[in-house]
C-alpha atoms as a PDB file:
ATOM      1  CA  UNK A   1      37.164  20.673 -39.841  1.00  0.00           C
ATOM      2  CA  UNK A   2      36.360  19.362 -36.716  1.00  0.00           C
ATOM      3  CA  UNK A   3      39.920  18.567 -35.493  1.00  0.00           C
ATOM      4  CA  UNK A   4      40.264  22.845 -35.716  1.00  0.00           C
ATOM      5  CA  UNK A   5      36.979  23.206 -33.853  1.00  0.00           C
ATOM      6  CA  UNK A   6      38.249  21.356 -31.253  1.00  0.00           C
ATOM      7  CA  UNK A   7      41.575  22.958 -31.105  1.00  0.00           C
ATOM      8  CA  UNK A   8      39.797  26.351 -31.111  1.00  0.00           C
ATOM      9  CA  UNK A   9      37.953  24.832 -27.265  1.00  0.00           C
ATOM     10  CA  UNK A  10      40.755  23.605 -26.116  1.00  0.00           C
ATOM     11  CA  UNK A  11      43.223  26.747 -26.973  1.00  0.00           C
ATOM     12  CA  UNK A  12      43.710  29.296 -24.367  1.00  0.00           C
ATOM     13  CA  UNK A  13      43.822  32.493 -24.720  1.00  0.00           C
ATOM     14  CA  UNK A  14      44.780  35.493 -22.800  1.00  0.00           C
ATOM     15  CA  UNK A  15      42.149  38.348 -21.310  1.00  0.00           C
ATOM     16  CA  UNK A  16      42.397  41.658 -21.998  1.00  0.00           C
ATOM     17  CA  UNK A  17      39.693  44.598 -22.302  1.00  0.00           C
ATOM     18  CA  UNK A  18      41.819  47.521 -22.157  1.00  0.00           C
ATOM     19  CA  UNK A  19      43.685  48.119 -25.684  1.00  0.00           C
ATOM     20  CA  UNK A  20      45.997  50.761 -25.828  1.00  0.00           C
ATOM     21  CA  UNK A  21      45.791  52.876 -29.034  1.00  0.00           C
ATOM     22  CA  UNK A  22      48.216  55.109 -30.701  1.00  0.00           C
ATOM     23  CA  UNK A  23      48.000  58.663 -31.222  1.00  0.00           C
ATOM     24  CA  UNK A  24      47.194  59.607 -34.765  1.00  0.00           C
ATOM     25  CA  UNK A  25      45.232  56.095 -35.252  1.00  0.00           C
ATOM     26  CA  UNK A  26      41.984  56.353 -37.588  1.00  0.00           C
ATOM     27  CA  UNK A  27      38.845  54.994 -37.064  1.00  0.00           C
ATOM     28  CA  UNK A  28      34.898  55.296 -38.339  1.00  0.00           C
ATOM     29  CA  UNK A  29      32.617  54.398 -35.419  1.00  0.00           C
ATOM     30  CA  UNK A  30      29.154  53.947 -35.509  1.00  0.00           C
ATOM     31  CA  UNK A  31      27.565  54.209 -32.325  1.00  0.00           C
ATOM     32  CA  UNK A  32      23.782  54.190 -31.193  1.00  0.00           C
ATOM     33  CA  UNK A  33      22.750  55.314 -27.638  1.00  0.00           C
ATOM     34  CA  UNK A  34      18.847  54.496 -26.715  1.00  0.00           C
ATOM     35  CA  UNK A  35      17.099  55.800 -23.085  1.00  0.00           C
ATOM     36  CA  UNK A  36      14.262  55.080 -21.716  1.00  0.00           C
ATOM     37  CA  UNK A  37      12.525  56.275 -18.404  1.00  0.00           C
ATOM     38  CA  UNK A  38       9.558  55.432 -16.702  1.00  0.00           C
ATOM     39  CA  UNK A  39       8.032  57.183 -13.249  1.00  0.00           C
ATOM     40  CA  UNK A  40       4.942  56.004 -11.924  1.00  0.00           C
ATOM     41  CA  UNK A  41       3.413  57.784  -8.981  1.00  0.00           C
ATOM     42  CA  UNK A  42       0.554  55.569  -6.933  1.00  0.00           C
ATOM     43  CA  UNK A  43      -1.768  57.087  -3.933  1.00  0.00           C
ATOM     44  CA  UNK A  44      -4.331  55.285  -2.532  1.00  0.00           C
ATOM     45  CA  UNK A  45      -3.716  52.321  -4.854  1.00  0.00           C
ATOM     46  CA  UNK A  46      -4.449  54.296  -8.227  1.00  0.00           C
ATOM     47  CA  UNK A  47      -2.156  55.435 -10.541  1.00  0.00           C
ATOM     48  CA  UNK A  48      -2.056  59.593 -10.339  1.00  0.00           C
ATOM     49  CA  UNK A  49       0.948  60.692 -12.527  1.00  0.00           C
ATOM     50  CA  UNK A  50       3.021  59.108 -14.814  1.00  0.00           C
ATOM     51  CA  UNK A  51       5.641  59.802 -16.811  1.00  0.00           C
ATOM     52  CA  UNK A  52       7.758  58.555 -20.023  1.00  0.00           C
ATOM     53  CA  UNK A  53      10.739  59.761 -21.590  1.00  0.00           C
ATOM     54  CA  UNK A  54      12.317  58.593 -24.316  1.00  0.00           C
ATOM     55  CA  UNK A  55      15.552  59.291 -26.256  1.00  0.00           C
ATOM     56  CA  UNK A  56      17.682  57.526 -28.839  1.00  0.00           C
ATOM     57  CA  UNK A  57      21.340  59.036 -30.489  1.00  0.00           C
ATOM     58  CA  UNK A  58      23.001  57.856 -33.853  1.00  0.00           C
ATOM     59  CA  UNK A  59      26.339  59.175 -34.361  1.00  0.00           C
ATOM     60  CA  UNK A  60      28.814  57.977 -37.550  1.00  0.00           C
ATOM     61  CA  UNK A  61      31.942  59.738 -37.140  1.00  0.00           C
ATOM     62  CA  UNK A  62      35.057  59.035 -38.848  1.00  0.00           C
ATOM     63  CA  UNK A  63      37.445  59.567 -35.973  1.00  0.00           C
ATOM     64  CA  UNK A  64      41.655  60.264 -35.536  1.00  0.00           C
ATOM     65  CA  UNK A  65      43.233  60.293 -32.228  1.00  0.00           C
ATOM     66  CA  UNK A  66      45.024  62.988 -31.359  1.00  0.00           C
ATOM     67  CA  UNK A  67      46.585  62.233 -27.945  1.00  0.00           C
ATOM     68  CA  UNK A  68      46.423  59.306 -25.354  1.00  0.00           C
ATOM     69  CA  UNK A  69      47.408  58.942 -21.808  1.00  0.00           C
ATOM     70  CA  UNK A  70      50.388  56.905 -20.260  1.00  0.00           C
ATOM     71  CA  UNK A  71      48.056  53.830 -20.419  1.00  0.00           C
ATOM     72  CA  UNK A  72      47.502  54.265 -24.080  1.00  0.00           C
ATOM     73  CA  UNK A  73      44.024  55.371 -23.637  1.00  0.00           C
ATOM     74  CA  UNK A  74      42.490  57.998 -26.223  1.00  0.00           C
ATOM     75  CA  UNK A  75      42.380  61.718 -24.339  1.00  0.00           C
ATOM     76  CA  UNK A  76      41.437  63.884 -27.399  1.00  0.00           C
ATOM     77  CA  UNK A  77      40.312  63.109 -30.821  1.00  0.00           C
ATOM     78  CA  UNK A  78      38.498  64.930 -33.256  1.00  0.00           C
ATOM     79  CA  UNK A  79      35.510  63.092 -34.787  1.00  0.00           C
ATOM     80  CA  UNK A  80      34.689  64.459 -38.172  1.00  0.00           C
ATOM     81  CA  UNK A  81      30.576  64.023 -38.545  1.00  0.00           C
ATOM     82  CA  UNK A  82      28.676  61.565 -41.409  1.00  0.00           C
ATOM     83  CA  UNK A  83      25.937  61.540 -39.117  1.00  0.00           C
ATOM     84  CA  UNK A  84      24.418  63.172 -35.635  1.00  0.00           C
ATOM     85  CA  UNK A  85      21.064  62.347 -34.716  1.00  0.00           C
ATOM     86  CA  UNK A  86      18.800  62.210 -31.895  1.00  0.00           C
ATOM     87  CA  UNK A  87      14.944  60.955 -31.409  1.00  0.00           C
ATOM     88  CA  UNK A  88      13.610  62.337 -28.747  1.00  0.00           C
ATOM     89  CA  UNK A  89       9.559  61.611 -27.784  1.00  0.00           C
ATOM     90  CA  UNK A  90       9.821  60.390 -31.596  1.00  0.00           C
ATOM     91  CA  UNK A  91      10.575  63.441 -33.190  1.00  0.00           C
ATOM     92  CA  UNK A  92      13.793  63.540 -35.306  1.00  0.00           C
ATOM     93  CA  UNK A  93      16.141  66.118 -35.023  1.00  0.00           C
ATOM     94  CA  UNK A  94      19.551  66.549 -36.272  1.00  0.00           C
ATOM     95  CA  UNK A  95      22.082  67.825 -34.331  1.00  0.00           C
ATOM     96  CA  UNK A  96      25.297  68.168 -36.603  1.00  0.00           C
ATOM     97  CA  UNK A  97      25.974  68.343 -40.427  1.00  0.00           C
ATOM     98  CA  UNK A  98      28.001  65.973 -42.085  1.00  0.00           C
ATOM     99  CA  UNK A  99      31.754  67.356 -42.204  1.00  0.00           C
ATOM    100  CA  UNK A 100      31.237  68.931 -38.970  1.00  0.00           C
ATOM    101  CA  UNK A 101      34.316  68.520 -36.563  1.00  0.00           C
ATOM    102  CA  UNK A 102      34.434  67.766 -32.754  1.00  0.00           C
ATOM    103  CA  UNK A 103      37.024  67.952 -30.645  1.00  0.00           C
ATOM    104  CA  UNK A 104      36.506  65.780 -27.956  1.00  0.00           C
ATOM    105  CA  UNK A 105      38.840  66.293 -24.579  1.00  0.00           C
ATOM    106  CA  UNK A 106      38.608  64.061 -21.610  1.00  0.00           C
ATOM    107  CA  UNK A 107      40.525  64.823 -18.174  1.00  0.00           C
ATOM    108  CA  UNK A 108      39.927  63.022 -14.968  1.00  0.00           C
ATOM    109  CA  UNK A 109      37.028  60.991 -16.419  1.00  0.00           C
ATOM    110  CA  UNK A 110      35.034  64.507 -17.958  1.00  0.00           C
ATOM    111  CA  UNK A 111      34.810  65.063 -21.544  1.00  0.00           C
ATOM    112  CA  UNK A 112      34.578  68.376 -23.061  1.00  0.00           C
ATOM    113  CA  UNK A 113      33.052  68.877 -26.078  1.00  0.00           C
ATOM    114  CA  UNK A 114      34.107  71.821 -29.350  1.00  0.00           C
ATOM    115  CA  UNK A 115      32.708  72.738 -32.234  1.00  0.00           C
ATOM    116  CA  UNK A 116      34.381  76.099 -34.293  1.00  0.00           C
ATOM    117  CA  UNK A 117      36.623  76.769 -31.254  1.00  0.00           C
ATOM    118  CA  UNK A 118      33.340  76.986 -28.877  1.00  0.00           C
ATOM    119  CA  UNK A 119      32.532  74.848 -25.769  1.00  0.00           C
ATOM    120  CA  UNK A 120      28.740  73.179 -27.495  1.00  0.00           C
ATOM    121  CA  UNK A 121      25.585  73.956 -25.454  1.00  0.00           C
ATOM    122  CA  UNK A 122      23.982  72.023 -23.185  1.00  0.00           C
ATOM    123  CA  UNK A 123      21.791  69.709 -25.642  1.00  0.00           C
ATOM    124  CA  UNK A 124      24.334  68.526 -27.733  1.00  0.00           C
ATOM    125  CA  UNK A 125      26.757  68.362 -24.942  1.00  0.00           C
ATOM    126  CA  UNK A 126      24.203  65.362 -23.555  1.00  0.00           C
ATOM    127  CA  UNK A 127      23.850  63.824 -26.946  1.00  0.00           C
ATOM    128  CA  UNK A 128      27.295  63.533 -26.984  1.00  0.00           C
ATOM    129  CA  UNK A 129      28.157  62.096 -23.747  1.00  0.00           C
ATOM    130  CA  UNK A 130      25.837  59.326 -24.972  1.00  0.00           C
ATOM    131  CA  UNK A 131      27.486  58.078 -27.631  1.00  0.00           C
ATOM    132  CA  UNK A 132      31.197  58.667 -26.765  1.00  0.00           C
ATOM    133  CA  UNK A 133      33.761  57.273 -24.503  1.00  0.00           C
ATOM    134  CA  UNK A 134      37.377  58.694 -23.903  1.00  0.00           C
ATOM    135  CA  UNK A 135      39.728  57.575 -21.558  1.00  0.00           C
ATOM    136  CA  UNK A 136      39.546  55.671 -17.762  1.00  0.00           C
ATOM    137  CA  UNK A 137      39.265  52.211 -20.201  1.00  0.00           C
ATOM    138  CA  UNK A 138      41.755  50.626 -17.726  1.00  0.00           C
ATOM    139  CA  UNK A 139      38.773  49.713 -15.192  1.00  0.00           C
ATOM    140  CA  UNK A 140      37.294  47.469 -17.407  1.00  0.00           C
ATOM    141  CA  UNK A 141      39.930  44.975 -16.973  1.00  0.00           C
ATOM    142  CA  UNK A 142      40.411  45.958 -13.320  1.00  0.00           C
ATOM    143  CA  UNK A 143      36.276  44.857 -13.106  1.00  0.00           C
ATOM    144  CA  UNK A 144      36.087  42.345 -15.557  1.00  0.00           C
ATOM    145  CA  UNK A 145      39.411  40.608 -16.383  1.00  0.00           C
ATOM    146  CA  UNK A 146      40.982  37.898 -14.601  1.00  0.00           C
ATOM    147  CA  UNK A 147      45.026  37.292 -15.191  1.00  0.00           C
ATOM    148  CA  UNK A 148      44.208  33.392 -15.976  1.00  0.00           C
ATOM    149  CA  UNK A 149      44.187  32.685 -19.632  1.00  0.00           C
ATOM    150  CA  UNK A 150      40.550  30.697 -20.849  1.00  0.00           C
ATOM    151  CA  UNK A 151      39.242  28.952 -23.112  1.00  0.00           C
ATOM    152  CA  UNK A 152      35.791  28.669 -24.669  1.00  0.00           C
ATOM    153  CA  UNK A 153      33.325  28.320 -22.345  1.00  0.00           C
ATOM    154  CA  UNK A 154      34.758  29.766 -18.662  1.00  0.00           C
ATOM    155  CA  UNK A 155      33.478  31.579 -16.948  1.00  0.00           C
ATOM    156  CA  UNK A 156      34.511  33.838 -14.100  1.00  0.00           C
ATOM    157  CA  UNK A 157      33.742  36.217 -11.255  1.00  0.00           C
ATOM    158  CA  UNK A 158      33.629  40.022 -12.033  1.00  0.00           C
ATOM    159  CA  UNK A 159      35.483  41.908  -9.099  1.00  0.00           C
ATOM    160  CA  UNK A 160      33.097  43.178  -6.947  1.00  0.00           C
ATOM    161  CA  UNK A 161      35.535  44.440  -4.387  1.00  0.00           C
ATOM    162  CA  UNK A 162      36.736  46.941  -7.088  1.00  0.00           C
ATOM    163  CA  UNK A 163      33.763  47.643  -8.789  1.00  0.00           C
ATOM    164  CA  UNK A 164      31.902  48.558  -5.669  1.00  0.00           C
ATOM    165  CA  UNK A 165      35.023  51.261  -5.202  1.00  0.00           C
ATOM    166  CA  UNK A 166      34.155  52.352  -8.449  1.00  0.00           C
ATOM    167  CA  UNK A 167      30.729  53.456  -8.132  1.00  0.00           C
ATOM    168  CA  UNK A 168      31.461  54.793  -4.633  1.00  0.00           C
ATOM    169  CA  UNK A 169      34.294  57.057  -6.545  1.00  0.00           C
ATOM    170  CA  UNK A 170      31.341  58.351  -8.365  1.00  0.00           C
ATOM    171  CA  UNK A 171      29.190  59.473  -5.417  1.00  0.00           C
ATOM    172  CA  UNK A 172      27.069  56.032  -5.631  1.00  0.00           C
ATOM    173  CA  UNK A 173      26.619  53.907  -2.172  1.00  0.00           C
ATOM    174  CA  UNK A 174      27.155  50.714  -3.162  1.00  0.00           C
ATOM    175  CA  UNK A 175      28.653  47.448  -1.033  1.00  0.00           C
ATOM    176  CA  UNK A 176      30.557  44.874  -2.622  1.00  0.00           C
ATOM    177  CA  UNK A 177      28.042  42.053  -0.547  1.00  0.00           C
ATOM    178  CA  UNK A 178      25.153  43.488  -2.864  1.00  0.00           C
ATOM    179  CA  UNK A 179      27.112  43.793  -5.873  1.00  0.00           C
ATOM    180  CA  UNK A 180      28.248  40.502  -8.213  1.00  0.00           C
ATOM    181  CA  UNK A 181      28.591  39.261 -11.809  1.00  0.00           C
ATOM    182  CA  UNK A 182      30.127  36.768 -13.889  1.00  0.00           C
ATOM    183  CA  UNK A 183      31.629  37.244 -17.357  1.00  0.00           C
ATOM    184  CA  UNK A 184      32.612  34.401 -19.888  1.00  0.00           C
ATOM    185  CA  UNK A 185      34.511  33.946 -23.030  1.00  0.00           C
ATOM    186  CA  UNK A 186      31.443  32.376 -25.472  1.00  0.00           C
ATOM    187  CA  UNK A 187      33.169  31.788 -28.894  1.00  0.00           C
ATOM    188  CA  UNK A 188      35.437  33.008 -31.455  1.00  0.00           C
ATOM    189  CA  UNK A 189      34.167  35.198 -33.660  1.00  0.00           C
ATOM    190  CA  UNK A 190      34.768  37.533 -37.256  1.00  0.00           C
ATOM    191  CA  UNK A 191      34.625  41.109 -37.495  1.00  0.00           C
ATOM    192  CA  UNK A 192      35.228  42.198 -40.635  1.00  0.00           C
ATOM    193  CA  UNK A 193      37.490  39.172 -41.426  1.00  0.00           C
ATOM    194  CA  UNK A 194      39.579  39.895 -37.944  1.00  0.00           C
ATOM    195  CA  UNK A 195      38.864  36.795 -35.605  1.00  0.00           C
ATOM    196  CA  UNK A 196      37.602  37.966 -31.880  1.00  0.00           C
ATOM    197  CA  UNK A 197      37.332  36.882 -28.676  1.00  0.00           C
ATOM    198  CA  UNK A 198      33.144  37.341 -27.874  1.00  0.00           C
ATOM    199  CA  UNK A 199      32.921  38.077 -24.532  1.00  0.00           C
ATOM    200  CA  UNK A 200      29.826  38.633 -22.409  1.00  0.00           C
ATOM    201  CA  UNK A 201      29.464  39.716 -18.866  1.00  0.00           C
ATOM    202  CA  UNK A 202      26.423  40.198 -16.081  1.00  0.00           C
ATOM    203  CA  UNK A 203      26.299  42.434 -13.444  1.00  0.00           C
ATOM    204  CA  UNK A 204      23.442  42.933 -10.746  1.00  0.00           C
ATOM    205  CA  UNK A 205      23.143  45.088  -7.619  1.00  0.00           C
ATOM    206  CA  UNK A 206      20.335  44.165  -5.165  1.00  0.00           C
ATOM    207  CA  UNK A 207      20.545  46.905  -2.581  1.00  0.00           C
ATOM    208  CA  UNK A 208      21.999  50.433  -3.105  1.00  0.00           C
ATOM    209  CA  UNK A 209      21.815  53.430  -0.719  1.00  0.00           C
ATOM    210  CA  UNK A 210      19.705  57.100  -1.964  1.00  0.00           C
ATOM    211  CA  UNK A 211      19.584  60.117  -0.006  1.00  0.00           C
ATOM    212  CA  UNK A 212      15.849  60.699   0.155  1.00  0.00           C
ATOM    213  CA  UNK A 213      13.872  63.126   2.698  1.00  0.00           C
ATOM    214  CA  UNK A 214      12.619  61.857   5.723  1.00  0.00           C
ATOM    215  CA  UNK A 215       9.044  61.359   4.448  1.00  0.00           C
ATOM    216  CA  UNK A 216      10.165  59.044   1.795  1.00  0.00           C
ATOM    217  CA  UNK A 217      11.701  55.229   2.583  1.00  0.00           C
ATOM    218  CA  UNK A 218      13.070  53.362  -0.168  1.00  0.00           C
ATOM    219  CA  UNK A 219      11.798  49.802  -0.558  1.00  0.00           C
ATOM    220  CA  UNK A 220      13.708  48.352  -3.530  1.00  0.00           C
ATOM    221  CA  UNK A 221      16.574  49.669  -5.950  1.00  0.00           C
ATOM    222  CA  UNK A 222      18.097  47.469  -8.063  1.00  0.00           C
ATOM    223  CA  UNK A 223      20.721  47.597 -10.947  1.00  0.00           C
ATOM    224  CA  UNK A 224      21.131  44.696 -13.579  1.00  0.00           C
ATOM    225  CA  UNK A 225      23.343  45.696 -16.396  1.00  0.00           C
ATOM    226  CA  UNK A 226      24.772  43.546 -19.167  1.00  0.00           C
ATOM    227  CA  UNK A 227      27.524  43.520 -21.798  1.00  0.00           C
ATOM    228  CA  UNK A 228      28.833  41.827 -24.391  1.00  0.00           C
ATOM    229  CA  UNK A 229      32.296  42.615 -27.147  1.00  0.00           C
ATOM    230  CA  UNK A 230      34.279  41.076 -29.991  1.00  0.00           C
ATOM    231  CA  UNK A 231      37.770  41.808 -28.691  1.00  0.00           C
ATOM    232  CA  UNK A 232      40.488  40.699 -31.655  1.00  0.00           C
ATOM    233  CA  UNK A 233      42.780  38.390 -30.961  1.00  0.00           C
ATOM    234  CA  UNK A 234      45.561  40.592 -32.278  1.00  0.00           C
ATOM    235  CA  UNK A 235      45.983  42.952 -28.922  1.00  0.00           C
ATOM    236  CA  UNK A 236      46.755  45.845 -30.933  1.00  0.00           C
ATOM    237  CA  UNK A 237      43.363  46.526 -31.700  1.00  0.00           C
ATOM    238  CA  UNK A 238      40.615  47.721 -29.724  1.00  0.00           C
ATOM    239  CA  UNK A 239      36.912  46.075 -29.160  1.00  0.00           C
ATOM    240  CA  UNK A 240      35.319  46.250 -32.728  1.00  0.00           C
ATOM    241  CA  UNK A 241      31.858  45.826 -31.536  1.00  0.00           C
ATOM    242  CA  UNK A 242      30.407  46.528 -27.670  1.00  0.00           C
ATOM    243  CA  UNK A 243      27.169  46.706 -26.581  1.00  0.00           C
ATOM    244  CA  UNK A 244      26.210  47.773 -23.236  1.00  0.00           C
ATOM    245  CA  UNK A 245      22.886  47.559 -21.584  1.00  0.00           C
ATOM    246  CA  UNK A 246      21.279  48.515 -18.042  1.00  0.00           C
ATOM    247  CA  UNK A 247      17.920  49.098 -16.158  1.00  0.00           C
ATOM    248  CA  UNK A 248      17.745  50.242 -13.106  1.00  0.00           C
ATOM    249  CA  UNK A 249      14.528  49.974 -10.880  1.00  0.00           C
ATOM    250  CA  UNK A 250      13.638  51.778  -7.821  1.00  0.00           C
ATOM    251  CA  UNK A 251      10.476  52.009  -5.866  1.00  0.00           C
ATOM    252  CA  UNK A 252       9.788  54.142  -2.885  1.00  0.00           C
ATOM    253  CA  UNK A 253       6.574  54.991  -0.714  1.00  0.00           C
ATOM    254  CA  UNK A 254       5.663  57.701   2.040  1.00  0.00           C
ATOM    255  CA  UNK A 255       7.012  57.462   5.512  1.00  0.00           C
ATOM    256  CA  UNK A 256       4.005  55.558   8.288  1.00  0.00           C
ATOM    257  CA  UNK A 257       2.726  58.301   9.945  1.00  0.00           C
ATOM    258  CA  UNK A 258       2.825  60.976   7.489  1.00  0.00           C
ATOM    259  CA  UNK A 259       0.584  63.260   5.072  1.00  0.00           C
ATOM    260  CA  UNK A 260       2.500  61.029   2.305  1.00  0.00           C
ATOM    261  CA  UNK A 261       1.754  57.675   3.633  1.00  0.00           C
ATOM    262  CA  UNK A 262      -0.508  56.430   0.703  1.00  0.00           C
ATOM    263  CA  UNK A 263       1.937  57.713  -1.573  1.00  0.00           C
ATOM    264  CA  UNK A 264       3.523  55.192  -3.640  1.00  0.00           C
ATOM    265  CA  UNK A 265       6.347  55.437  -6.486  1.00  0.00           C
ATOM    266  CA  UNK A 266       8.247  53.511  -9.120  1.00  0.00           C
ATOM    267  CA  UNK A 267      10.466  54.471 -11.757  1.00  0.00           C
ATOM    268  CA  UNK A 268      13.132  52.333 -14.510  1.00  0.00           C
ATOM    269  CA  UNK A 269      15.318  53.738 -16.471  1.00  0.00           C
ATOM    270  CA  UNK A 270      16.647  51.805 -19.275  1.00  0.00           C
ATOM    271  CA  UNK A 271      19.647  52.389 -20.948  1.00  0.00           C
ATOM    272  CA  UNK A 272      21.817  50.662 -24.235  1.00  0.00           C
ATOM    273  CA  UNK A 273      24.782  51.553 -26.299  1.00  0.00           C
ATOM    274  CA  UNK A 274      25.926  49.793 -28.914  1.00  0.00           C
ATOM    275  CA  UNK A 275      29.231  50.951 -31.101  1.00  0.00           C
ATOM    276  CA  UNK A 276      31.108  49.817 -33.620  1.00  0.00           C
ATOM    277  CA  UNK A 277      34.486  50.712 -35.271  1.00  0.00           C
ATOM    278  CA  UNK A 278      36.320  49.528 -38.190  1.00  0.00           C
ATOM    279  CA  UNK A 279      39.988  51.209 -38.496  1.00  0.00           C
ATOM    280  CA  UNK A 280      41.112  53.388 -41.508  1.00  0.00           C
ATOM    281  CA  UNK A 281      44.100  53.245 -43.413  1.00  0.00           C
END
């Protein structure tokens, strides 16, 4: 027993996020999406306003992909509802009815959403984009991989270089110098009887740039965002369980010299996804 524990440290094993998946593959997924944010407006050192919102989605879909990209990443798929939830400011409301289809169709990183041949409405169309993720899974690797095979217990630098041109790709100023993470292979894991590579990975930003007026100056914004997956060790399958977390935190106050000098404000916005999948014969 031990001699295979220690053969498990010392093996190494290669990296790799991005799974490609074949079209007509079959899948249930269970995924859970949970926001939270907070806005706190100060003046004169008392609190004046504040405001909460809070939102949490539970899909259970069993899923079969219907096309994939040249990387092998899922494009369209319809996901055939068990279960379509949201809580929102506690109150439960369901969204879909089981046996419900979606057809889910991502191009150039935007998904579109279809129920009965129709585009859904707005609502749903955000419940949705909480919960599901098609296509662009190449970056992962780009951000977090490393082309050195590990064993348990490394640990490595994300690449901040690239994930910096990431965010900026997506209209958000950020520099790689304020930008770093590690990730590291923790253990060896089951899923459902299929041994995984557990990975976990760490990300913070310290500065970012926000267009505000010229009355406002921004004093802090920071990102910290965390994730961990069960990756099998047989390549041909995809992450069985992910969960991703992140809070970001800025605070702002009224320009010296203005009506809105006393003005203070703070807001966090919290934000986890967890999802798993088990594949269908």
């Amino acid at each position: 027993w031990l001699f295979c524990v220690s053969s498990a440290f010392a093996e190494e094993y290669e990296i790799k996020l991005s799974r490609p998946i074949e079209k007509g593959k079959k899948f249930r997924l269970d995924a859970s999406s949970h926001t939270l944010s907070l806005m706190t407006e100060i003046e004169d050192g008392k609190v004046k306003d504040e405001k909460r919102i809070e939102m949490t989605v539970n899909f259970i879909a069993r899923v079969e992909v219907l096309a994939v990209d040249e990387e092998g990443q899922i494009t369209r798929a319809s996901y055939t509802v068990e279960k379509l939830d949201s809580i929102d400011q506690g109150k439960v409301k369901s969204l879909l009815s089981e046996g419900e289809i979606i057809i889910a169709d991502t191009d150039d990183n935007k998904t579109d959403f279809i129920v009965d041949e129709k585009h859904v409405g707005y609502d749903l169309e955000m419940a949705l984009q909480q919960v599901v993720s098609q296509g662009s899974g190449t970056k992962d690797d780009k951000i977090f991989g490393t082309k050195d095979k590990k064993k348990i217990g490394d640990k490595w630098e994300i690449d901040s270089e690239y994930a910096a041109l990431d965010m900026q790709s997506k209209k958000i100023e950020v520099k790689k110098e304020f930008l770093y993470g590690t990730v590291s292979l923790d253990d060896i894991v089951k899923v459902n009887g299929i041994e995984c590579l557990q990975l976990q990975a760490q990300i913070n930003v310290d500065k970012m740039d926000i267009p505000m007026p010229d009355d406002v100056q921004v004093e802090e914004v920071t990102v910290k965002a965390g994730y961990l997956g069960k990756f099998p060790l047989d390549q041909s399958y995809q992450a069985l369980e992910t969960v991703r977390e992140m809070t970001f935190y800025f605070k702002a106050r009224g320009t010296p010299g203005t009506d809105d000098e006393k003005k203070r404000m703070e807001a966090t916005m919290e934000n986890s996804l967890t999802t798993k999948i088990e594949y269908l014969k």
